[in-house]
PDB file of N, CA and C in Angstrom:
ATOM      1  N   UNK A   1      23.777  16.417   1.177  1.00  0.00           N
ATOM      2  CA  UNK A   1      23.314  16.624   2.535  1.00  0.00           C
ATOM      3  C   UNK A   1      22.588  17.964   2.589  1.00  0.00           C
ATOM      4  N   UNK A   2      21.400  17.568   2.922  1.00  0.00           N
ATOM      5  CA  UNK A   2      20.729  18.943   3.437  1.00  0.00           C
ATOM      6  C   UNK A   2      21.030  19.966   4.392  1.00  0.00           C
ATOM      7  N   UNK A   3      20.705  20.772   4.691  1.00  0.00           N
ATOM      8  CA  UNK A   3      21.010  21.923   5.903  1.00  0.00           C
ATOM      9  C   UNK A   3      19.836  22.673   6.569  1.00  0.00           C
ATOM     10  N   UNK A   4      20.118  23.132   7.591  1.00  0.00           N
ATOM     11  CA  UNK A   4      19.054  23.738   8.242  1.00  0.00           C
ATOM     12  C   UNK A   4      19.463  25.161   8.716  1.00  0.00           C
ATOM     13  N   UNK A   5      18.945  26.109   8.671  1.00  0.00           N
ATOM     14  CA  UNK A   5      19.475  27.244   9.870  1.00  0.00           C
ATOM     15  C   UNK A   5      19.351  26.947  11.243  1.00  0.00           C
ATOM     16  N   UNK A   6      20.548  27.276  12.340  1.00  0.00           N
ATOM     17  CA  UNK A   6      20.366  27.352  13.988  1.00  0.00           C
ATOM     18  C   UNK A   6      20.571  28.467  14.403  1.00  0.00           C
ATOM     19  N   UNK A   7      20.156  28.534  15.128  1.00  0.00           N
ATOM     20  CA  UNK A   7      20.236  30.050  16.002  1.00  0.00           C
ATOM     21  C   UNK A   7      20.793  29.650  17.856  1.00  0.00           C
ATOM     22  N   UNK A   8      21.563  30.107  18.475  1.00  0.00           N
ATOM     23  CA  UNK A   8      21.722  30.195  19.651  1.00  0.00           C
ATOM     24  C   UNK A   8      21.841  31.402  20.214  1.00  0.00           C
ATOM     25  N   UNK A   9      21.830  31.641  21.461  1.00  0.00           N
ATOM     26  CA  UNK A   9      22.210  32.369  21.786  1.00  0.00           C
ATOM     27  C   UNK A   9      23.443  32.748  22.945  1.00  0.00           C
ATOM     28  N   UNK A  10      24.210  33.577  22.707  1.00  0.00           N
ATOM     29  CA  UNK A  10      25.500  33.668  22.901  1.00  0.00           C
ATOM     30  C   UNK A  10      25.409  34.976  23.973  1.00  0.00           C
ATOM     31  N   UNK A  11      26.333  35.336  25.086  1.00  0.00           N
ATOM     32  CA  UNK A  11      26.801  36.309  25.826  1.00  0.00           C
ATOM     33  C   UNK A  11      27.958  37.160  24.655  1.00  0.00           C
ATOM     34  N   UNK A  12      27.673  38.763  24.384  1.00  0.00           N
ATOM     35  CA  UNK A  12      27.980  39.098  23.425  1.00  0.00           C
ATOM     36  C   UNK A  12      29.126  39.362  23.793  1.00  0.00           C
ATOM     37  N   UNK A  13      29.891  39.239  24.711  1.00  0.00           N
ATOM     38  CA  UNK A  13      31.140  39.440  24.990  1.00  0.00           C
ATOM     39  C   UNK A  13      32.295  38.409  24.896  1.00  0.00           C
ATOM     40  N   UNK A  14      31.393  36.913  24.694  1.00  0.00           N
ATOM     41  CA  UNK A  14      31.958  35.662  24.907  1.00  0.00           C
ATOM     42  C   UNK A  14      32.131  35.822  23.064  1.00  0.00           C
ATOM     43  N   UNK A  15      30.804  35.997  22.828  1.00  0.00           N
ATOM     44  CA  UNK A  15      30.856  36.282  20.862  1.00  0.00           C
ATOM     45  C   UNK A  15      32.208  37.119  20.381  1.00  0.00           C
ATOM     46  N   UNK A  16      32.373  38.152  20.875  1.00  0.00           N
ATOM     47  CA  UNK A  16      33.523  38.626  20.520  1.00  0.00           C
ATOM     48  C   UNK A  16      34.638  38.017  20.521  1.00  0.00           C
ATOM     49  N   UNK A  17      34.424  37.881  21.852  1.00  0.00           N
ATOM     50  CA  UNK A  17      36.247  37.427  21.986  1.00  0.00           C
ATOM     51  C   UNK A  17      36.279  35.817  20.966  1.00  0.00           C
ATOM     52  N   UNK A  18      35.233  35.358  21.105  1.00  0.00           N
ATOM     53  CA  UNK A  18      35.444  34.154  20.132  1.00  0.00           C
ATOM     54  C   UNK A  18      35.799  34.411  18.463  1.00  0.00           C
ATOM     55  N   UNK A  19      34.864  35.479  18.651  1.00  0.00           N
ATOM     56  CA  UNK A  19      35.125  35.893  16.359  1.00  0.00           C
ATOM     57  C   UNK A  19      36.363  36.854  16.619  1.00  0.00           C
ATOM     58  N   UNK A  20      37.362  36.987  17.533  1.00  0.00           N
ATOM     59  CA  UNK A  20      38.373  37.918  17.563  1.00  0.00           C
ATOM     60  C   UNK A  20      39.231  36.099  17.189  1.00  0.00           C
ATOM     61  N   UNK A  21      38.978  35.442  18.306  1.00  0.00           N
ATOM     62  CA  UNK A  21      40.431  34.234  17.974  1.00  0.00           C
ATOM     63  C   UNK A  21      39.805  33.910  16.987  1.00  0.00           C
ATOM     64  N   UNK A  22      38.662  33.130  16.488  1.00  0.00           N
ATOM     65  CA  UNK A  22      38.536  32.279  15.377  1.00  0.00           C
ATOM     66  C   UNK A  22      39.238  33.838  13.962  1.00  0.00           C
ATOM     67  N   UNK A  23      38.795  34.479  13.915  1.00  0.00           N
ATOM     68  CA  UNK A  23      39.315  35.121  12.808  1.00  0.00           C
ATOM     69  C   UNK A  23      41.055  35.436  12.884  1.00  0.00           C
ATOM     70  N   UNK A  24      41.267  35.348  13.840  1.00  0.00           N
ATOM     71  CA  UNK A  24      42.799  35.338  13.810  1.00  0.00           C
ATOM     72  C   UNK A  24      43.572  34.354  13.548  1.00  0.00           C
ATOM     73  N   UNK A  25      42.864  33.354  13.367  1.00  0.00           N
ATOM     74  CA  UNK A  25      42.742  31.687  12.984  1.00  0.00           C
ATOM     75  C   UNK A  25      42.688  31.752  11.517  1.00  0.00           C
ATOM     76  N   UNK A  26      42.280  32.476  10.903  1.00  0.00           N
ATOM     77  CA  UNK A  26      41.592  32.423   9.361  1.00  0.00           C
ATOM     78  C   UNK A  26      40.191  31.954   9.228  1.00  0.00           C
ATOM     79  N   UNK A  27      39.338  31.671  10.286  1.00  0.00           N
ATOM     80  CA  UNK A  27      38.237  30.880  10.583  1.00  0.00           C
ATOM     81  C   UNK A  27      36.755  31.977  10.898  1.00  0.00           C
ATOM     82  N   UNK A  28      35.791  31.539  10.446  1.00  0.00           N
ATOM     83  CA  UNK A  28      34.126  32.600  10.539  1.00  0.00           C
ATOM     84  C   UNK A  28      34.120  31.323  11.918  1.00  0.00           C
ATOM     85  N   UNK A  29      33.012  31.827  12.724  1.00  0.00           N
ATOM     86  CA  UNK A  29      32.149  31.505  13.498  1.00  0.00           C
ATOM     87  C   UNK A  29      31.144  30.210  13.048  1.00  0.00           C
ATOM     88  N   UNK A  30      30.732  30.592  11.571  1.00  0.00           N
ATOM     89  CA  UNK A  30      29.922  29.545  10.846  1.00  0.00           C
ATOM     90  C   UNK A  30      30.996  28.448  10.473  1.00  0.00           C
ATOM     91  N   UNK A  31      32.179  28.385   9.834  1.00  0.00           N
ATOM     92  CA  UNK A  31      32.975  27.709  10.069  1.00  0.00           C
ATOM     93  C   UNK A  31      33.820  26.801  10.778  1.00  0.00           C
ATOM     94  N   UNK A  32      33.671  27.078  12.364  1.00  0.00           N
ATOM     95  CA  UNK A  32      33.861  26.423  13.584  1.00  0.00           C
ATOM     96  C   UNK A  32      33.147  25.810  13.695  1.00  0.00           C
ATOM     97  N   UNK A  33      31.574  26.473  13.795  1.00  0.00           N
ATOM     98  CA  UNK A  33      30.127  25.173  14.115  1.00  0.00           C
ATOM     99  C   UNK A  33      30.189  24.249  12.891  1.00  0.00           C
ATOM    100  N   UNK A  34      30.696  24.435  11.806  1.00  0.00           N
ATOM    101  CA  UNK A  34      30.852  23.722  11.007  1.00  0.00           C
ATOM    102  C   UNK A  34      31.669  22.334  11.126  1.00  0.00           C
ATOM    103  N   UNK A  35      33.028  22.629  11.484  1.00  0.00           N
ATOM    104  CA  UNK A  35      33.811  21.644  11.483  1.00  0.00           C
ATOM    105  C   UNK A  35      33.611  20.863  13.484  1.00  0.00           C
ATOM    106  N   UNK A  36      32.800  21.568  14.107  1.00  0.00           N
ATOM    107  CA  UNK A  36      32.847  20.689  14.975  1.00  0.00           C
ATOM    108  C   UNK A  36      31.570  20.018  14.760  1.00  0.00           C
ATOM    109  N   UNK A  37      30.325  20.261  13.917  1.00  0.00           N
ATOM    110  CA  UNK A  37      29.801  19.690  13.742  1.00  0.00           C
ATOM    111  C   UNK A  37      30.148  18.147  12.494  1.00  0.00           C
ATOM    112  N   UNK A  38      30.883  18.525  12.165  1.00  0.00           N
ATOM    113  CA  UNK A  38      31.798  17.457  11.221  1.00  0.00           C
ATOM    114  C   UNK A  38      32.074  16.090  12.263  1.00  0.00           C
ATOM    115  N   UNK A  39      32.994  16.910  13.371  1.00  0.00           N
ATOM    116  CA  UNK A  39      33.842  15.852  13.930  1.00  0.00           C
ATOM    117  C   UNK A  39      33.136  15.043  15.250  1.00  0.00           C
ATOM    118  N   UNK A  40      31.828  15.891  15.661  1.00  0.00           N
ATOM    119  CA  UNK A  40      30.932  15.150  16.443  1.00  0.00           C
ATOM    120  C   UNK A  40      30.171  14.150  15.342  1.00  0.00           C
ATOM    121  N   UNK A  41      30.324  14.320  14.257  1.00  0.00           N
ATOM    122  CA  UNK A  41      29.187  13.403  13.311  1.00  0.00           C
ATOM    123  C   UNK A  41      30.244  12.002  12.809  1.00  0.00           C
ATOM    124  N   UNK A  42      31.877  12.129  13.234  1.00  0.00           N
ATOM    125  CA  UNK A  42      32.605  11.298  12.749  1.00  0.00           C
ATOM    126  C   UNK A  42      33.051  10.142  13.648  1.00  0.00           C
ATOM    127  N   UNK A  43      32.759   9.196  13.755  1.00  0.00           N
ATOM    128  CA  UNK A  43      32.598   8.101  14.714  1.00  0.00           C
ATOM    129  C   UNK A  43      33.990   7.959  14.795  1.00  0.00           C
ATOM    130  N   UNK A  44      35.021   7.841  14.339  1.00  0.00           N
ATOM    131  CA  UNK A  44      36.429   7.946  14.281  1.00  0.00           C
ATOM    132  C   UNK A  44      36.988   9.012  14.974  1.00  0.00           C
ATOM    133  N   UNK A  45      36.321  10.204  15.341  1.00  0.00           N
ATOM    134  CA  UNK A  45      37.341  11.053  16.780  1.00  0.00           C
ATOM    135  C   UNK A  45      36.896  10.513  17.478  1.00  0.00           C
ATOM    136  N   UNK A  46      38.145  10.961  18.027  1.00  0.00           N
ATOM    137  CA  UNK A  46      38.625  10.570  19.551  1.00  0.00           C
ATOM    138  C   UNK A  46      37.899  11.390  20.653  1.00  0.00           C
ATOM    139  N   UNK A  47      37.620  10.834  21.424  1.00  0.00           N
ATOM    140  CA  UNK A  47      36.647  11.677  22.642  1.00  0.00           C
ATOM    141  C   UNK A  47      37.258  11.170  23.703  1.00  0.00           C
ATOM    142  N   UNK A  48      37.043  12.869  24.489  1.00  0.00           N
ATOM    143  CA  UNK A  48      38.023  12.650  25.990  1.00  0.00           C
ATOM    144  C   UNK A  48      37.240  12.888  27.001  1.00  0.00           C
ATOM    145  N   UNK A  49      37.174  12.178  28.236  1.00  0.00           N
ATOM    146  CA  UNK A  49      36.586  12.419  29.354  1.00  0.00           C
ATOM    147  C   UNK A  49      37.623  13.031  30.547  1.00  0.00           C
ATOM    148  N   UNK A  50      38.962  13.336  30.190  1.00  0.00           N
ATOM    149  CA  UNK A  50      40.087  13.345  31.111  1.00  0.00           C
ATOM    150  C   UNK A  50      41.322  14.375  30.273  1.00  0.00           C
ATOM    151  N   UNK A  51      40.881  15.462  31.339  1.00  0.00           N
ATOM    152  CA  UNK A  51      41.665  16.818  30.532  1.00  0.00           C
ATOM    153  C   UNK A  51      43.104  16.100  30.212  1.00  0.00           C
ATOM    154  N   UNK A  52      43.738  15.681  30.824  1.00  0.00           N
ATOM    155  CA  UNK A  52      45.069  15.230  31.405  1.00  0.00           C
ATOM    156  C   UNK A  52      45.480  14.104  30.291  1.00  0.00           C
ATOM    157  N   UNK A  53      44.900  13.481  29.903  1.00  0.00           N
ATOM    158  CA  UNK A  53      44.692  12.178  28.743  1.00  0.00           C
ATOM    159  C   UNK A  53      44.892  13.520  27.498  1.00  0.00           C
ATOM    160  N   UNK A  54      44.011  14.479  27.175  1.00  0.00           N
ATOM    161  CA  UNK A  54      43.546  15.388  26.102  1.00  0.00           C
ATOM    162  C   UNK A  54      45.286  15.740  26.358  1.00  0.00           C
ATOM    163  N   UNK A  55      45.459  16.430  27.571  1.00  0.00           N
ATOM    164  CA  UNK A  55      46.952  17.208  26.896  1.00  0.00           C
ATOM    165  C   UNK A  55      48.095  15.763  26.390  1.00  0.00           C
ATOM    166  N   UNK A  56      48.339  15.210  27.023  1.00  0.00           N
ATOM    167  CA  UNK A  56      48.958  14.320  26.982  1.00  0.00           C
ATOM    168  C   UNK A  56      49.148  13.588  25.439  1.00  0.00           C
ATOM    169  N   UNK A  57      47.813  14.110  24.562  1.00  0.00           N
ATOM    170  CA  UNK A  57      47.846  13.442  23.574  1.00  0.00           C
ATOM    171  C   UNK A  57      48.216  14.605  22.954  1.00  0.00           C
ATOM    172  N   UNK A  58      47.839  15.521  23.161  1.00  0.00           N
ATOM    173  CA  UNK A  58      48.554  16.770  22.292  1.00  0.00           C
ATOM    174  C   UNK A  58      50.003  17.274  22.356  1.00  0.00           C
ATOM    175  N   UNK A  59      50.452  16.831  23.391  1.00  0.00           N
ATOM    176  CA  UNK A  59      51.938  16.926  24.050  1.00  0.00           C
ATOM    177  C   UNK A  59      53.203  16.048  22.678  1.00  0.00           C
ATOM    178  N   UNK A  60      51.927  14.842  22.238  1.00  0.00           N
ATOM    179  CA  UNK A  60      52.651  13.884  21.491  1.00  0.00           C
ATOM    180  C   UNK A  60      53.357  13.707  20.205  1.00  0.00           C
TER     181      UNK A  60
END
């Protein structure tokens, strides 16, 4: 599989606090877009339209 570079742009305060949890996670920033780009590309997750359904399944 090929790759491309993306660029977005981010509120640098939202950036922080995000590379503060993801690294407290063990996780880069490039690593997150990574694996959610994984699991949007995997026809097999589960997708929620209903917060309440989402906890409910995590509750389980």
């Amino acid at each position: 599989m090929s790759s491309v570079p993306k660029n977005f742009r981010i509120d640098s305060d939202l950036n922080d606090q995000a590379t503060a949890l993801l690294e407290g996670l063990g996780h880069s920033m490039s690593q997150a877009v990574s694996e959610a780009e994984r699991l949007e590309a995997d026809p097999n997750t589960k997708r929620y339209t209903d917060m309440n359904e989402m906890w409910a399944d995590l509750d389980k």
